[in-house]
PDB file of N, CA and C in Angstrom:
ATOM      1  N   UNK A   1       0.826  -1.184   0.000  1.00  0.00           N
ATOM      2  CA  UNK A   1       0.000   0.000   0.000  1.00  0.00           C
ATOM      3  C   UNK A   1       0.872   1.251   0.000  1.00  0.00           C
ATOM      4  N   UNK A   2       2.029   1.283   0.897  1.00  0.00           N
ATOM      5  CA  UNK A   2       2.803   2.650   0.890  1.00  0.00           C
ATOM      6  C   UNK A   2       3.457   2.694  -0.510  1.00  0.00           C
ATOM      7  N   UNK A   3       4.116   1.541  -1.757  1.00  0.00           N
ATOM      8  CA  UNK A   3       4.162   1.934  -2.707  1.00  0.00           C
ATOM      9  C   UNK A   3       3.623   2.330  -3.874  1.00  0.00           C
ATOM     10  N   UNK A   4       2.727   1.897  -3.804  1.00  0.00           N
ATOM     11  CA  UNK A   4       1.378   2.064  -4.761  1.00  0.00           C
ATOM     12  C   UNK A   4       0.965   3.714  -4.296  1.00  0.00           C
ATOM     13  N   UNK A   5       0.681   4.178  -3.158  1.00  0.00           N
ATOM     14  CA  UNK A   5       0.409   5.154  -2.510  1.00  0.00           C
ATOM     15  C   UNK A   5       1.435   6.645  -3.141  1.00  0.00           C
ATOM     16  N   UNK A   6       2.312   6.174  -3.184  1.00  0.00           N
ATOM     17  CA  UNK A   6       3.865   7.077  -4.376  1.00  0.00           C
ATOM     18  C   UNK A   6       3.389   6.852  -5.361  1.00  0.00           C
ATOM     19  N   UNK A   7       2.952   5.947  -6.034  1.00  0.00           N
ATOM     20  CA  UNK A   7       2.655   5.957  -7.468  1.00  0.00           C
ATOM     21  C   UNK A   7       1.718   6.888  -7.505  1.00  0.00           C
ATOM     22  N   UNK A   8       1.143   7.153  -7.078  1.00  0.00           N
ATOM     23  CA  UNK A   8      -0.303   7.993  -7.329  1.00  0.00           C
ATOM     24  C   UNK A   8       0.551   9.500  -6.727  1.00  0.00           C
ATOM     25  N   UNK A   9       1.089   9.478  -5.995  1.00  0.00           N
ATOM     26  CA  UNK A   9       1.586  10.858  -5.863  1.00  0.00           C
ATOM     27  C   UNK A   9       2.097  11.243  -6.881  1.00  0.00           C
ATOM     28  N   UNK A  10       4.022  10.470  -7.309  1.00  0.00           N
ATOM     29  CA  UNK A  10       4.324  10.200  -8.366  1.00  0.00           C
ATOM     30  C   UNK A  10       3.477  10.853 -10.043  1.00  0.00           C
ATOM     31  N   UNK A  11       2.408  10.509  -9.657  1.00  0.00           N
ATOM     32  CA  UNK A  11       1.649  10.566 -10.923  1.00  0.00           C
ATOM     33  C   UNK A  11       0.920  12.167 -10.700  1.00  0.00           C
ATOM     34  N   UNK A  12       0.331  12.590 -10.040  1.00  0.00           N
ATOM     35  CA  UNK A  12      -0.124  14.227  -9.322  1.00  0.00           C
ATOM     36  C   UNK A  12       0.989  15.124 -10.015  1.00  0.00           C
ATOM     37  N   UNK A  13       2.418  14.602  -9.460  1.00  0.00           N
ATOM     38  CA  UNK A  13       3.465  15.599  -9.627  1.00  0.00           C
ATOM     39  C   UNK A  13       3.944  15.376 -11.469  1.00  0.00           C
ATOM     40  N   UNK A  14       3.906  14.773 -11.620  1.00  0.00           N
ATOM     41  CA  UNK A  14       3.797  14.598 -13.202  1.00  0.00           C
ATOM     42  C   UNK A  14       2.645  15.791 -13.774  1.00  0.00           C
ATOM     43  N   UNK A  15       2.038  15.162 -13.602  1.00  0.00           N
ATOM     44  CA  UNK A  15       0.898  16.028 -14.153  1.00  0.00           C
ATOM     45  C   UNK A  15       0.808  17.377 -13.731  1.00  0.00           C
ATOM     46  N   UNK A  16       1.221  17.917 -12.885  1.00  0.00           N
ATOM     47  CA  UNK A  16       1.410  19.039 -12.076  1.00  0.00           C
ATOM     48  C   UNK A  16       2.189  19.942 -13.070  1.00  0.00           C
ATOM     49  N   UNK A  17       3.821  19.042 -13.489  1.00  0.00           N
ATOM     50  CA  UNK A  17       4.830  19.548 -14.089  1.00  0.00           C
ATOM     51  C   UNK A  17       4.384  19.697 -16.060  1.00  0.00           C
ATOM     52  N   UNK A  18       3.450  18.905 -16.020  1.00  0.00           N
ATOM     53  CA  UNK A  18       2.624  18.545 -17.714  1.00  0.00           C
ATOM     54  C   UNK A  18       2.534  19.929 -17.861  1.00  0.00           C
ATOM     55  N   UNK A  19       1.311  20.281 -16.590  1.00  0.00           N
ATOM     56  CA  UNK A  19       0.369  21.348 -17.032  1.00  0.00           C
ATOM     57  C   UNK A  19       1.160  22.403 -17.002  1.00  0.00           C
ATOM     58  N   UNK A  20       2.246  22.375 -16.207  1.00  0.00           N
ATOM     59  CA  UNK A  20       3.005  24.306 -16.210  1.00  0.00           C
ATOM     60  C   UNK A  20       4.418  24.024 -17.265  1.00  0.00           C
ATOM     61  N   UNK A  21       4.559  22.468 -18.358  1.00  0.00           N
ATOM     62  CA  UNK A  21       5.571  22.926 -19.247  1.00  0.00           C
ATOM     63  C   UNK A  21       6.864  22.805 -18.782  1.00  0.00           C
ATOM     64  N   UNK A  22       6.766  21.676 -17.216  1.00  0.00           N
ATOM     65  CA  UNK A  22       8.660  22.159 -16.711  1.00  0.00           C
ATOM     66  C   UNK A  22       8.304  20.639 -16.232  1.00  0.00           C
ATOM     67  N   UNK A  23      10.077  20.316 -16.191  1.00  0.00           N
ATOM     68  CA  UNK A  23      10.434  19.125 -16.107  1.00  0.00           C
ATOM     69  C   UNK A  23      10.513  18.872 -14.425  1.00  0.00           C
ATOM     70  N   UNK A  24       9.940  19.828 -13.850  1.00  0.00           N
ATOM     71  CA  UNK A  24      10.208  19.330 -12.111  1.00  0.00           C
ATOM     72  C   UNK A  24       8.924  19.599 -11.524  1.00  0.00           C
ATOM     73  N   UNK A  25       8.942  19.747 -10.306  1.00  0.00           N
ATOM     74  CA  UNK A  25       8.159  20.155  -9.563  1.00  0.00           C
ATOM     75  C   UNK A  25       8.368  20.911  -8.813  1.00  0.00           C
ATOM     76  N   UNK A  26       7.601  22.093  -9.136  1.00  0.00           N
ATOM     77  CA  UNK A  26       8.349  23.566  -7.907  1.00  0.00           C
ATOM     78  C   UNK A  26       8.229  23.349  -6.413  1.00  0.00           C
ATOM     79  N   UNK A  27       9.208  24.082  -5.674  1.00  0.00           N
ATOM     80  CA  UNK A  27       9.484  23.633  -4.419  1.00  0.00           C
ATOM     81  C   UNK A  27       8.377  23.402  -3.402  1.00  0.00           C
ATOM     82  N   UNK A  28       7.630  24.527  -3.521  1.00  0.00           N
ATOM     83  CA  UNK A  28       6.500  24.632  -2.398  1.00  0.00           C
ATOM     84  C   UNK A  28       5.270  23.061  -2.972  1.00  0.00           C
ATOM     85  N   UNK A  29       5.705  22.715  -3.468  1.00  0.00           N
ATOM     86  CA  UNK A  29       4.852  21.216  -4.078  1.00  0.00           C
ATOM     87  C   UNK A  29       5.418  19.888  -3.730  1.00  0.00           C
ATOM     88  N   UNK A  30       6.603  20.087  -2.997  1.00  0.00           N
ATOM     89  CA  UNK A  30       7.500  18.808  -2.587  1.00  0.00           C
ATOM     90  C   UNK A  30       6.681  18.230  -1.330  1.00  0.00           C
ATOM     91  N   UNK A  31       6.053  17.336  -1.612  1.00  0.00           N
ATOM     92  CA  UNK A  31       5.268  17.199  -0.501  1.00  0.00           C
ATOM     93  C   UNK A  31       4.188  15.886  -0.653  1.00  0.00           C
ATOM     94  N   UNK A  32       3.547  15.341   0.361  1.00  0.00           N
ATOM     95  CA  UNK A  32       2.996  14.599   0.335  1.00  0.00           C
ATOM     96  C   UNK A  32       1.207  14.428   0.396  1.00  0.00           C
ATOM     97  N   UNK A  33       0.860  15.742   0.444  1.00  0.00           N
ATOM     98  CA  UNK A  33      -0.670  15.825   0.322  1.00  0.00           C
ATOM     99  C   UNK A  33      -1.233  15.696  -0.883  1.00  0.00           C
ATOM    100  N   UNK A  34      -2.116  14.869  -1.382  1.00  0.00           N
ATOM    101  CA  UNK A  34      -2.644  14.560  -2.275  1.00  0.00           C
ATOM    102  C   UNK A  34      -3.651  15.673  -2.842  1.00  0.00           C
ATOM    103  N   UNK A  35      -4.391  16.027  -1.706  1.00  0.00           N
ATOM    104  CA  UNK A  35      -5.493  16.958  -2.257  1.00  0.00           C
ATOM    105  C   UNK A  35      -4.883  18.111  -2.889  1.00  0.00           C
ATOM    106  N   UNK A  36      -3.318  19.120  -1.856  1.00  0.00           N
ATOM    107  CA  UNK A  36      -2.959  19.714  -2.559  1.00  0.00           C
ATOM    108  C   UNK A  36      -2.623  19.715  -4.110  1.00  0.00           C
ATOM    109  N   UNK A  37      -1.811  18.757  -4.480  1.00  0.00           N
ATOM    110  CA  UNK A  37      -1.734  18.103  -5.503  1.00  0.00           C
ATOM    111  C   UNK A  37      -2.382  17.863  -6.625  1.00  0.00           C
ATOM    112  N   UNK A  38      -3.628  17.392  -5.918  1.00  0.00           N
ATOM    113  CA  UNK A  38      -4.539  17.311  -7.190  1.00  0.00           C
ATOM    114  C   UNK A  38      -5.374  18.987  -7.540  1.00  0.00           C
ATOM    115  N   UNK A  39      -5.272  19.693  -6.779  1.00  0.00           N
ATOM    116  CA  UNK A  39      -5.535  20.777  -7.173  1.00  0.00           C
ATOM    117  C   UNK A  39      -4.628  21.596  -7.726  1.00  0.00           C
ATOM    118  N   UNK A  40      -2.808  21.290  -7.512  1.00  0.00           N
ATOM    119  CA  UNK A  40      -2.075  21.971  -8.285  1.00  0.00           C
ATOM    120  C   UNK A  40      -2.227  21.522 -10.118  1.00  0.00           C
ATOM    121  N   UNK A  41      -2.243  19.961 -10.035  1.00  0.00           N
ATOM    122  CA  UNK A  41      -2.304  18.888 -11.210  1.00  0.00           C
ATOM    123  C   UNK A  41      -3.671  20.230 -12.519  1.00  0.00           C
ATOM    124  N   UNK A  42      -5.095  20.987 -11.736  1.00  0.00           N
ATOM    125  CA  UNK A  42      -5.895  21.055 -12.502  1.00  0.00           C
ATOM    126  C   UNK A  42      -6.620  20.188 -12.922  1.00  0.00           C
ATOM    127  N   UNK A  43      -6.740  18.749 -12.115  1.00  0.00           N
ATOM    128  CA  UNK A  43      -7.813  18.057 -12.139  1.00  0.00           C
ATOM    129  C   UNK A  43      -8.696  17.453 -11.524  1.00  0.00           C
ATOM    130  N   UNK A  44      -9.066  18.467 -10.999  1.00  0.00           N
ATOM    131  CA  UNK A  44      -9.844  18.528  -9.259  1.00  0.00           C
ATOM    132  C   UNK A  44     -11.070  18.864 -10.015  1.00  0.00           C
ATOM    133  N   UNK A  45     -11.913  18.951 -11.271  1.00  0.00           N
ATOM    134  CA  UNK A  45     -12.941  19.251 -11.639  1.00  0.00           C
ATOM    135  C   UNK A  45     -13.175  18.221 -12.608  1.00  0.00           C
ATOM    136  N   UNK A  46     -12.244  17.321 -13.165  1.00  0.00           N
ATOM    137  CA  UNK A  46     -12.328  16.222 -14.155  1.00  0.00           C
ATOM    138  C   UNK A  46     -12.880  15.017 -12.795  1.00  0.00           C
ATOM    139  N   UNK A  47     -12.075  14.978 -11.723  1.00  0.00           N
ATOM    140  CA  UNK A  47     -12.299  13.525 -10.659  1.00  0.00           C
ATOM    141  C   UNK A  47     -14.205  14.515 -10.305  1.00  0.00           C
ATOM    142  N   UNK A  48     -14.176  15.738 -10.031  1.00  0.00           N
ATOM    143  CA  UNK A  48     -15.476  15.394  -9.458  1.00  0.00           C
ATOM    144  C   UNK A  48     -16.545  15.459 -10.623  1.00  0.00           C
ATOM    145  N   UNK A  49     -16.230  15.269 -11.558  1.00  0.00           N
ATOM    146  CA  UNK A  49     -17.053  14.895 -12.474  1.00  0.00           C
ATOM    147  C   UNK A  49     -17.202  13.107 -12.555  1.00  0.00           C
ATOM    148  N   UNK A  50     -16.626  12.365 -11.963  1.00  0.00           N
ATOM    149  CA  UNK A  50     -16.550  11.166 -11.504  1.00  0.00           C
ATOM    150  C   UNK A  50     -16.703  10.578 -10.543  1.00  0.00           C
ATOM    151  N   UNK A  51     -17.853  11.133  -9.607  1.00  0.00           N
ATOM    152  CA  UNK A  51     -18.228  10.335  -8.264  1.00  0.00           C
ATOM    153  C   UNK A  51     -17.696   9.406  -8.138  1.00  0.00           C
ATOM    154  N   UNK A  52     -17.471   8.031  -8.639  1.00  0.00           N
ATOM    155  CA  UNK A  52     -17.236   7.060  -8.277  1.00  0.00           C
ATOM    156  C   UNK A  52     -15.609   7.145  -8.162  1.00  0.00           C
ATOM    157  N   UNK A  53     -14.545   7.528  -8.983  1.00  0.00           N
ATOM    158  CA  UNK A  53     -13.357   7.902  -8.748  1.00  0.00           C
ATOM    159  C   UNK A  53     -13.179   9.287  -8.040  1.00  0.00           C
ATOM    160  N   UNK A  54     -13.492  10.143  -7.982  1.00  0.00           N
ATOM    161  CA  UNK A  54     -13.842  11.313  -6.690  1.00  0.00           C
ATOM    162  C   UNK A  54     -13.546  10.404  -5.226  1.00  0.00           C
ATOM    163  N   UNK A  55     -14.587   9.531  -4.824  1.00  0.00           N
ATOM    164  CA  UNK A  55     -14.923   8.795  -3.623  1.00  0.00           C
ATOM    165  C   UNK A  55     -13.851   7.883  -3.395  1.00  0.00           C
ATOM    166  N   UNK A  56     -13.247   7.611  -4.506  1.00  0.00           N
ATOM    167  CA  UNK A  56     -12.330   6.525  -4.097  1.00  0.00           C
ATOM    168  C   UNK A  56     -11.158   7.047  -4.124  1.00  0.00           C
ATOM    169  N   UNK A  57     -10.479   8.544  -4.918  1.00  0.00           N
ATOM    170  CA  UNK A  57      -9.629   9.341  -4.163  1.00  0.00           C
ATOM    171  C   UNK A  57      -9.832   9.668  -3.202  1.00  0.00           C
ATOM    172  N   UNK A  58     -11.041  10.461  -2.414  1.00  0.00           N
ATOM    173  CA  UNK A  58     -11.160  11.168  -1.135  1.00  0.00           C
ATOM    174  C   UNK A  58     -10.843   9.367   0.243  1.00  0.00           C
ATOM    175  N   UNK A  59     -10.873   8.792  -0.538  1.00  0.00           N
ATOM    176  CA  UNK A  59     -11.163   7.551   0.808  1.00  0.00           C
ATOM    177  C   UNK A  59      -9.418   7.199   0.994  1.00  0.00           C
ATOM    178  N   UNK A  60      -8.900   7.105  -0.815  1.00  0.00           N
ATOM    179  CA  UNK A  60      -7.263   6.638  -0.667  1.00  0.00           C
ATOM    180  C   UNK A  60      -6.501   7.682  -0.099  1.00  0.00           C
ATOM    181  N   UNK A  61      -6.777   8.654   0.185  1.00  0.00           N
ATOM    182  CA  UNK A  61      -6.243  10.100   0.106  1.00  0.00           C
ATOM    183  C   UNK A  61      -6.237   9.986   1.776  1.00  0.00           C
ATOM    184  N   UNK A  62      -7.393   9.777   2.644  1.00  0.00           N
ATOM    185  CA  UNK A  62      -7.630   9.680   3.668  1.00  0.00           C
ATOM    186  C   UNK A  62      -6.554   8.323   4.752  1.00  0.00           C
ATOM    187  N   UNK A  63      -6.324   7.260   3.617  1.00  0.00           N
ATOM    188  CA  UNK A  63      -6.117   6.339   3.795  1.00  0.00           C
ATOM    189  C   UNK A  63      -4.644   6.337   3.770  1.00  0.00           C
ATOM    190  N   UNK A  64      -3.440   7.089   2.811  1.00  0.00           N
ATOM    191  CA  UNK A  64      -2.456   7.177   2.891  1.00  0.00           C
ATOM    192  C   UNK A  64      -1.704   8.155   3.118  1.00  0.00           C
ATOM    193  N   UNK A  65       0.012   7.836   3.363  1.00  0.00           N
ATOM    194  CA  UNK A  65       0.491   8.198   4.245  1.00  0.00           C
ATOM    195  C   UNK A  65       2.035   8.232   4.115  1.00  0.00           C
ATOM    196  N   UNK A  66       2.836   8.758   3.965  1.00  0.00           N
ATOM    197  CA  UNK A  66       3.945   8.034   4.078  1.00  0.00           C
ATOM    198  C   UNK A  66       4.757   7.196   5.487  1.00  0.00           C
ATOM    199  N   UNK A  67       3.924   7.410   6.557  1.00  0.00           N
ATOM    200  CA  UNK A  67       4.233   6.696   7.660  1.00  0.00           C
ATOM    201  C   UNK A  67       3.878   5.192   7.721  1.00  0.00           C
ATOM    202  N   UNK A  68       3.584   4.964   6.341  1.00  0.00           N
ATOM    203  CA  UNK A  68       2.455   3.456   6.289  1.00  0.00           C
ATOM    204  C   UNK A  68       4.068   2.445   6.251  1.00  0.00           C
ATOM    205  N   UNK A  69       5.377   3.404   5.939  1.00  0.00           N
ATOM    206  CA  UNK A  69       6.426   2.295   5.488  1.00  0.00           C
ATOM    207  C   UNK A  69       6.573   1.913   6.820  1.00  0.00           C
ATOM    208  N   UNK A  70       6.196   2.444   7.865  1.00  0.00           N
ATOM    209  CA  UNK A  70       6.942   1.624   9.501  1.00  0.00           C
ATOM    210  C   UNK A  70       5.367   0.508  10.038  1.00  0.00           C
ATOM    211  N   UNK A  71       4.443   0.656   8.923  1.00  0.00           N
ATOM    212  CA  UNK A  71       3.057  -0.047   9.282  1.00  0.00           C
ATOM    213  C   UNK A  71       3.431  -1.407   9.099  1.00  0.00           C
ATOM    214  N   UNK A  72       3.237  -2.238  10.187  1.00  0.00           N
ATOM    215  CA  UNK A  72       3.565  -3.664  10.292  1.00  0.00           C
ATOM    216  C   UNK A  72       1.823  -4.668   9.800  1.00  0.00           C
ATOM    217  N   UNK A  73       0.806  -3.772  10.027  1.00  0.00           N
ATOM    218  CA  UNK A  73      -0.647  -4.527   9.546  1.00  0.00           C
ATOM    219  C   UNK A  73      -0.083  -5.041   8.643  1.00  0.00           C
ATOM    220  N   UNK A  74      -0.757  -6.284   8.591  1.00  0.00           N
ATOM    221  CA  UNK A  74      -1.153  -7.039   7.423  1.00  0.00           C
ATOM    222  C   UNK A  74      -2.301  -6.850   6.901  1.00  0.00           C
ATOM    223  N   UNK A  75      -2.908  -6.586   6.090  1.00  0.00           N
ATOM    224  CA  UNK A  75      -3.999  -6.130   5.145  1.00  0.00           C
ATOM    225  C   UNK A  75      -4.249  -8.219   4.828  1.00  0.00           C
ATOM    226  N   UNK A  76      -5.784  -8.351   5.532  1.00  0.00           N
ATOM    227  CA  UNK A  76      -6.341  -9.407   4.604  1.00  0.00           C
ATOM    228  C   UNK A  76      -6.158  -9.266   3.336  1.00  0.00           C
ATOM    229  N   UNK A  77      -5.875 -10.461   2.483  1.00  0.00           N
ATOM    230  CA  UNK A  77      -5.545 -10.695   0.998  1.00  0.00           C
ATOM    231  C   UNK A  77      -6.644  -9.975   0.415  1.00  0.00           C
ATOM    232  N   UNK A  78      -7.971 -10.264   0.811  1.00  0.00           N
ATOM    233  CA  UNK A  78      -8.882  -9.873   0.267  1.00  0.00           C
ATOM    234  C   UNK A  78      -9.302  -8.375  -0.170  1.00  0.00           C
ATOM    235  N   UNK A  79      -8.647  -7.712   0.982  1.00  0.00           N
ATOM    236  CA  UNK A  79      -8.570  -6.126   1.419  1.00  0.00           C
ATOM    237  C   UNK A  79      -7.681  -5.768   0.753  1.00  0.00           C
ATOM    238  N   UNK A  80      -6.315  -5.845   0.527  1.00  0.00           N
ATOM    239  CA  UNK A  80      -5.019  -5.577  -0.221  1.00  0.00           C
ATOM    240  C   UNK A  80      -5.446  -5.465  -1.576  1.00  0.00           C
ATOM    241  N   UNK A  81      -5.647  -6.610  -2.242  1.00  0.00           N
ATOM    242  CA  UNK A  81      -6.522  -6.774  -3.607  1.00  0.00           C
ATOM    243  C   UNK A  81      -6.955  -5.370  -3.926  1.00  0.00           C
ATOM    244  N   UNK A  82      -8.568  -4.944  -3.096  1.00  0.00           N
ATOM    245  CA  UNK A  82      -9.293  -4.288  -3.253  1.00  0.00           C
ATOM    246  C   UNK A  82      -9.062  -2.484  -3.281  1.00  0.00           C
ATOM    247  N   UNK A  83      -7.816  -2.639  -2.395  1.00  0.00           N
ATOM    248  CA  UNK A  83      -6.847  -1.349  -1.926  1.00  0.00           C
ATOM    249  C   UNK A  83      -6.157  -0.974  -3.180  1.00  0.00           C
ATOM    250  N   UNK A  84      -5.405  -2.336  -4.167  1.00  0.00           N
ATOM    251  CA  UNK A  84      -4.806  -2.467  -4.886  1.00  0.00           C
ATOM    252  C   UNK A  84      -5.402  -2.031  -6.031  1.00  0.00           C
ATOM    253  N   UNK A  85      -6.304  -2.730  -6.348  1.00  0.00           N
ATOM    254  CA  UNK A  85      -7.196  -2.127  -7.596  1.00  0.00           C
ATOM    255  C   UNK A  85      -7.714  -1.078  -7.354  1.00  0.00           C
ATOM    256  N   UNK A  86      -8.367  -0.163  -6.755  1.00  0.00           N
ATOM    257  CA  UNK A  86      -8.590   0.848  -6.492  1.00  0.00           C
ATOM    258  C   UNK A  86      -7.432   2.175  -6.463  1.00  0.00           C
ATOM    259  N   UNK A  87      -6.621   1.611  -6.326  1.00  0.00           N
ATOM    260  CA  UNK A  87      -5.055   2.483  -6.258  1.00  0.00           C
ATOM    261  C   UNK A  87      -4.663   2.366  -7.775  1.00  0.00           C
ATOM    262  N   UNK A  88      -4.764   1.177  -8.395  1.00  0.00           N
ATOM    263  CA  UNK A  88      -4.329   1.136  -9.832  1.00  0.00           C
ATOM    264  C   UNK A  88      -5.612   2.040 -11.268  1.00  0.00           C
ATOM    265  N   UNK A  89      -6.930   1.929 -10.332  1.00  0.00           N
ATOM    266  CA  UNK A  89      -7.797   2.749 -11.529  1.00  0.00           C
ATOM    267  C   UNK A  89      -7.480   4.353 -11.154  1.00  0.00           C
ATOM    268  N   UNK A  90      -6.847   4.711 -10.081  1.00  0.00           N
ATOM    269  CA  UNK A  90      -6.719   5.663  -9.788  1.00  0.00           C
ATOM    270  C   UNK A  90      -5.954   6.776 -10.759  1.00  0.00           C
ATOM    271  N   UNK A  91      -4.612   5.527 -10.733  1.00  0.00           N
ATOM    272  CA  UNK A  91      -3.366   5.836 -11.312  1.00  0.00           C
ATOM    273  C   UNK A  91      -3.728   6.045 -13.143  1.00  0.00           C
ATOM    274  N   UNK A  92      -4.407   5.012 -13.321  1.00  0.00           N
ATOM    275  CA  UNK A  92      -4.463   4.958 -14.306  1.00  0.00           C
ATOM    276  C   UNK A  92      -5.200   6.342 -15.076  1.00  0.00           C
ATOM    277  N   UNK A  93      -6.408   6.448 -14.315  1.00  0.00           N
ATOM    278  CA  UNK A  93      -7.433   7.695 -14.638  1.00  0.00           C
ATOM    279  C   UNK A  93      -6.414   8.834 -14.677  1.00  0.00           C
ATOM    280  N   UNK A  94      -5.251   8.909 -13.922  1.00  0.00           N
ATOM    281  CA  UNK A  94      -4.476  10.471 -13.817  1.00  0.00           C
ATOM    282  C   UNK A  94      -3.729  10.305 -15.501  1.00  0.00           C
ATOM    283  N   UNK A  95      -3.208   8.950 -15.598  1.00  0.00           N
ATOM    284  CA  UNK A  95      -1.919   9.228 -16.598  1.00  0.00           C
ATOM    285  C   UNK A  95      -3.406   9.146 -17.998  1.00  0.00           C
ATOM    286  N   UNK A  96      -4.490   8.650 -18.164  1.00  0.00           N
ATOM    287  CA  UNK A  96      -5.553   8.916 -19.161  1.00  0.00           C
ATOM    288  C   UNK A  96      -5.848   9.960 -19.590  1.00  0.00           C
ATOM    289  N   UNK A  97      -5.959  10.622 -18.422  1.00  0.00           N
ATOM    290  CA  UNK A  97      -6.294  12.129 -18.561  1.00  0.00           C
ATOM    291  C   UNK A  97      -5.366  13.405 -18.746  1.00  0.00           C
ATOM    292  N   UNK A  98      -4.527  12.876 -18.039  1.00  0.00           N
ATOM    293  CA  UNK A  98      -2.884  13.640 -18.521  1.00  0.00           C
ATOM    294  C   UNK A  98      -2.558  13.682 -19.362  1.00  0.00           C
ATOM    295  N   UNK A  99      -2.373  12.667 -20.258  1.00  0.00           N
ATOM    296  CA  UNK A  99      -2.141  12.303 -21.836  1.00  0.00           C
ATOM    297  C   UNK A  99      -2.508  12.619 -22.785  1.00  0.00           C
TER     298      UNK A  99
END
């Protein structure tokens, strides 16, 4: 979950750097909040046009962390899965729409 959780950041700051034309990410953006992020990215009006991916950012968003790397839980298989796929349509919807 904590790497998958970077991917989706990972992917914010991409898109962040798409929309302003530069190969980095400016300083005050080094960071780990998602919401900021997705409002620097400019696609904070495309997800809420998508309730169903809206809800499942606001829940992953809620859900991660970078403190998750010292998290010893084990996530039921079943739960991980579900964490997993949900983290991967996530990812995917940013680099779709980025593109």
């Amino acid at each position: 979950m904590y790497i998958v959780g970077y991917a989706i950041e990972c992917a914010l700051k991409w898109a962040i750097a798409e929309r302003r034309g530069q190969i980095h990410v400016p300083a005050e953006l080094e960071h780990h909040n998602w919401d900021v992020l997705l409002n620097a990215s400019g696609l904070t009006n495309a997800l809420q046009a998508n309730p169903v991916l809206n809800a499942m950012f606001s829940t992953l968003a809620d859900h991660w962390n970078p403190s998750l790397r010292y998290n010893t839980l084990r996530y039921p298989v079943n739960e991980a899965r579900g964490l997993y796929n949900q983290y991967n349509q996530l990812f995917a919807w940013i680099l779709e729409i980025t593109i």
